[in-house]
N, C-alpha and C. Protein backbone atom coordinates (compact mmCIF):
# COMPACT_ATOMS: atom_id res chain seq x y z
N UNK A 1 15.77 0.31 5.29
CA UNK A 1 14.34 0.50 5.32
C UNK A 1 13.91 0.88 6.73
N UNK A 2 13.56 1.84 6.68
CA UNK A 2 12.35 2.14 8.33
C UNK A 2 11.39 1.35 8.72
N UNK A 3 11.26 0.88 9.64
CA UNK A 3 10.12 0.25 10.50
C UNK A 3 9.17 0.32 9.67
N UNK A 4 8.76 1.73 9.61
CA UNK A 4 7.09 2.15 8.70
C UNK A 4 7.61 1.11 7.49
N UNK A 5 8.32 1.47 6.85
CA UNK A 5 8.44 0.85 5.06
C UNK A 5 8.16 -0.45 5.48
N UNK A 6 9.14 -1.22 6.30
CA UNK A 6 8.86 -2.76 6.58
C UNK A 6 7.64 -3.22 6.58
N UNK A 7 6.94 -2.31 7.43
CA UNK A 7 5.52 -3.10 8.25
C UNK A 7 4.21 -2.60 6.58
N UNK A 8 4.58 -1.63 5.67
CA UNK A 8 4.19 -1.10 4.80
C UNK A 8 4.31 -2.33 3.87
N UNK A 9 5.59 -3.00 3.15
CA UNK A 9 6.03 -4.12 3.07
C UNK A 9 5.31 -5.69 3.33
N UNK A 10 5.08 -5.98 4.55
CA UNK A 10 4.45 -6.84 5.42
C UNK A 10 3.09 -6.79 4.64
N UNK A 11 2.58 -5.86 4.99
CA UNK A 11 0.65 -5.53 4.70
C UNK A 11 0.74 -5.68 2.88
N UNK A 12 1.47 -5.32 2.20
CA UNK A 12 1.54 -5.41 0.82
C UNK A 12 1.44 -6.69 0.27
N UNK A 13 2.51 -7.37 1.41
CA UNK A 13 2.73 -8.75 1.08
C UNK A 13 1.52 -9.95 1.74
N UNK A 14 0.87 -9.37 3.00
CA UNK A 14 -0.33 -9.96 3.16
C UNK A 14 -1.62 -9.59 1.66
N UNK A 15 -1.61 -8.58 1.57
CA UNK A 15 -2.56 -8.79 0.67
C UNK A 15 -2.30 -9.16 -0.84
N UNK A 16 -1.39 -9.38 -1.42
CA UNK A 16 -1.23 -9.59 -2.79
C UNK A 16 -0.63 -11.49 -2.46
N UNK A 17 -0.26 -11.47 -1.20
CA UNK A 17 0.11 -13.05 -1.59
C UNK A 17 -0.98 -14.06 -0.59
N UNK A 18 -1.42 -13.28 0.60
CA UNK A 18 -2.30 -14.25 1.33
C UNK A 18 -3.52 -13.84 1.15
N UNK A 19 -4.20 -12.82 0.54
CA UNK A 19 -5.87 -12.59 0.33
C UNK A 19 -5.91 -11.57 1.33
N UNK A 20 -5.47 -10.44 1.40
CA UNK A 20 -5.86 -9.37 2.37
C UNK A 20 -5.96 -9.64 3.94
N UNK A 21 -5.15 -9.91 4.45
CA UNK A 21 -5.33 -10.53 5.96
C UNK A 21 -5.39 -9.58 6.50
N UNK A 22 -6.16 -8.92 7.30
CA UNK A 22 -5.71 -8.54 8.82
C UNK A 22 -5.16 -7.95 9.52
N UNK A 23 -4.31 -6.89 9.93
CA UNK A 23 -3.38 -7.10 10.86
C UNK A 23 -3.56 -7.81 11.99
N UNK A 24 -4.57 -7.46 12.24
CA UNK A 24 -5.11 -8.10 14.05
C UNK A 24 -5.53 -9.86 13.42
N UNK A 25 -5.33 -10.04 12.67
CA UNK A 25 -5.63 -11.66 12.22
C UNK A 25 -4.64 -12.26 11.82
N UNK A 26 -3.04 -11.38 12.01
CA UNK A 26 -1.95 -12.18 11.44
C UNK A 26 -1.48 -13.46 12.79
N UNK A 27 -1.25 -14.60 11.97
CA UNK A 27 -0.45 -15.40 12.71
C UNK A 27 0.53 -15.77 12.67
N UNK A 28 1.34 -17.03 13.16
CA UNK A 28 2.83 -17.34 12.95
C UNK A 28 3.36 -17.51 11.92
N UNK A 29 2.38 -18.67 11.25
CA UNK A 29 2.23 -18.93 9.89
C UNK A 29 2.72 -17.76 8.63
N UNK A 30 1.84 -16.38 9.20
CA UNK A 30 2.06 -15.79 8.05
C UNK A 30 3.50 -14.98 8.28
N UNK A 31 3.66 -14.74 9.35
CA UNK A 31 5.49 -14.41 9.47
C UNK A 31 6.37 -15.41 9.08
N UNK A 32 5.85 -16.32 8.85
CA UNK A 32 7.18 -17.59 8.56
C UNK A 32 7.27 -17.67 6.85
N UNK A 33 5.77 -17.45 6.36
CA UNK A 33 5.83 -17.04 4.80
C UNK A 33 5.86 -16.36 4.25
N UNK A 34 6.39 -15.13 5.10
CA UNK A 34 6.55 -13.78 4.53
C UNK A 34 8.02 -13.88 4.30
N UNK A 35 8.74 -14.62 5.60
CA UNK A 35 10.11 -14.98 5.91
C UNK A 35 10.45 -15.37 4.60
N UNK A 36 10.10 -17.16 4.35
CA UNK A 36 10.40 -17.53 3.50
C UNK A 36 10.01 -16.64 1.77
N UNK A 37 9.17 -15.51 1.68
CA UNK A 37 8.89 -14.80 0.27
C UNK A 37 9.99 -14.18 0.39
N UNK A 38 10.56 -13.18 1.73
CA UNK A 38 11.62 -12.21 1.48
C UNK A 38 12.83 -13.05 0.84
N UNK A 39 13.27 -14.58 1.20
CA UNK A 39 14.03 -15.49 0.98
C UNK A 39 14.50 -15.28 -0.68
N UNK A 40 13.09 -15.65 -1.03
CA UNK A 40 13.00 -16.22 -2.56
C UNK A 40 13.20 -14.60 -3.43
N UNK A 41 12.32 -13.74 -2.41
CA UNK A 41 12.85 -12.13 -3.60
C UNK A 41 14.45 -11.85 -3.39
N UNK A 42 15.42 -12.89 -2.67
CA UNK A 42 16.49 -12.56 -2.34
C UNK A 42 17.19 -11.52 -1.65
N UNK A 43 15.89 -11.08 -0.27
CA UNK A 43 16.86 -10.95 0.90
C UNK A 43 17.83 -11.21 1.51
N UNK A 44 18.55 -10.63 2.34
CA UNK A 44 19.87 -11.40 2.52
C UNK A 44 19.05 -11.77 4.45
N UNK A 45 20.07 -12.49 4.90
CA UNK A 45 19.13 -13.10 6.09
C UNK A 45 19.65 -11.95 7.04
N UNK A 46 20.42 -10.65 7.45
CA UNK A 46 20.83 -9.74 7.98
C UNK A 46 19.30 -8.91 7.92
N UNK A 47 18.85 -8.66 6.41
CA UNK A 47 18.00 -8.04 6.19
C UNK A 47 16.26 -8.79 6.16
N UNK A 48 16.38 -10.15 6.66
CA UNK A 48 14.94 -10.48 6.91
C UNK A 48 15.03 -10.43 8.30
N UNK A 49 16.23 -10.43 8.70
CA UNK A 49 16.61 -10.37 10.51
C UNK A 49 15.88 -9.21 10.99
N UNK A 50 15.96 -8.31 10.08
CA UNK A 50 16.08 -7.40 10.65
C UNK A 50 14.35 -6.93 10.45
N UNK A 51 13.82 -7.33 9.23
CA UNK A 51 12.46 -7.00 9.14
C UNK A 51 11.64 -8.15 10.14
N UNK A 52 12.15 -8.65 10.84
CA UNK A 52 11.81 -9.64 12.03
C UNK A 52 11.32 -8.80 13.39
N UNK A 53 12.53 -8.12 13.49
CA UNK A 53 12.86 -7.54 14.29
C UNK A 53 11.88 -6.02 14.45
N UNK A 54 11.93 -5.64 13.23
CA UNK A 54 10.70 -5.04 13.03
C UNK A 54 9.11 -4.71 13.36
N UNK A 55 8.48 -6.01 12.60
CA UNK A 55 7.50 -6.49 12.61
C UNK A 55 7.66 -7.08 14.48
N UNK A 56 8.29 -7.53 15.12
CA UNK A 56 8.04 -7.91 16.34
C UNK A 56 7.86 -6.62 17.37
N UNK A 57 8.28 -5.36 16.85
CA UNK A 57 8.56 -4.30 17.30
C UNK A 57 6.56 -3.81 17.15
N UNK A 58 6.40 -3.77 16.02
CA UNK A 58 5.58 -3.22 15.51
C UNK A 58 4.29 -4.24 16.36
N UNK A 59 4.34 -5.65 16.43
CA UNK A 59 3.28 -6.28 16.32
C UNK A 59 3.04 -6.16 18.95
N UNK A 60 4.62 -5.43 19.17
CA UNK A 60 4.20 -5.75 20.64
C UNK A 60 3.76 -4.10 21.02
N UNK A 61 4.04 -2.98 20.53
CA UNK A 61 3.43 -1.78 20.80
C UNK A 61 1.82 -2.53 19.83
N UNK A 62 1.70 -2.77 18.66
CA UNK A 62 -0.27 -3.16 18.68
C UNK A 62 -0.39 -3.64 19.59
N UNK A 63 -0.08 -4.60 20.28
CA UNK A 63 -0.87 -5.81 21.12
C UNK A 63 -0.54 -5.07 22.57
N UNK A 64 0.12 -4.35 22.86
CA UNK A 64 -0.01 -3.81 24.17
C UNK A 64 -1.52 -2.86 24.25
C-alpha cells in the first residue's frame, strides 16, 4: 500500500468507526485504535508497522 492509500485508510477508518474526526483533531488515542482495528481486520504487525510508519510520516510533514 502507498502512503496515500494508508493515510486514505486512516481517514476511512476515522470516520466510519470514530464519528468523522479531524485530521488536525487526531490524537494518540485514535492511532492506538486504529492500531488495535488493523489487529482485529487481521493485519499482520510488519504491515500495521508499517502503516505506523506512515501515518507518522504523513502526520510530521502536516504539523511542520
Amino acid at each position: 500500500m502507498l502512503m496515500n492509500e494508508i493515510c486514505v485508510f486512516f481517514a476511512r477508518y476515522l470516520e466510519e468507526e470514530q464519528g468523522a474526526v479531524a485530521i488536525r483533531d487526531v490524537e494518540r488515542i485514535h492511532i492506538v485504535s486504529f492500531m488495535a482495528y488493523a489487529k482485529l481486520e487481521g493485519k499482520s504487525p510488519r504491515t500495521i508497522a508499517r502503516y505506523i510508519a506512515s501515518l507518522r510520516s504523513f502526520f510530521s510533514f502536516f504539523t511542520a
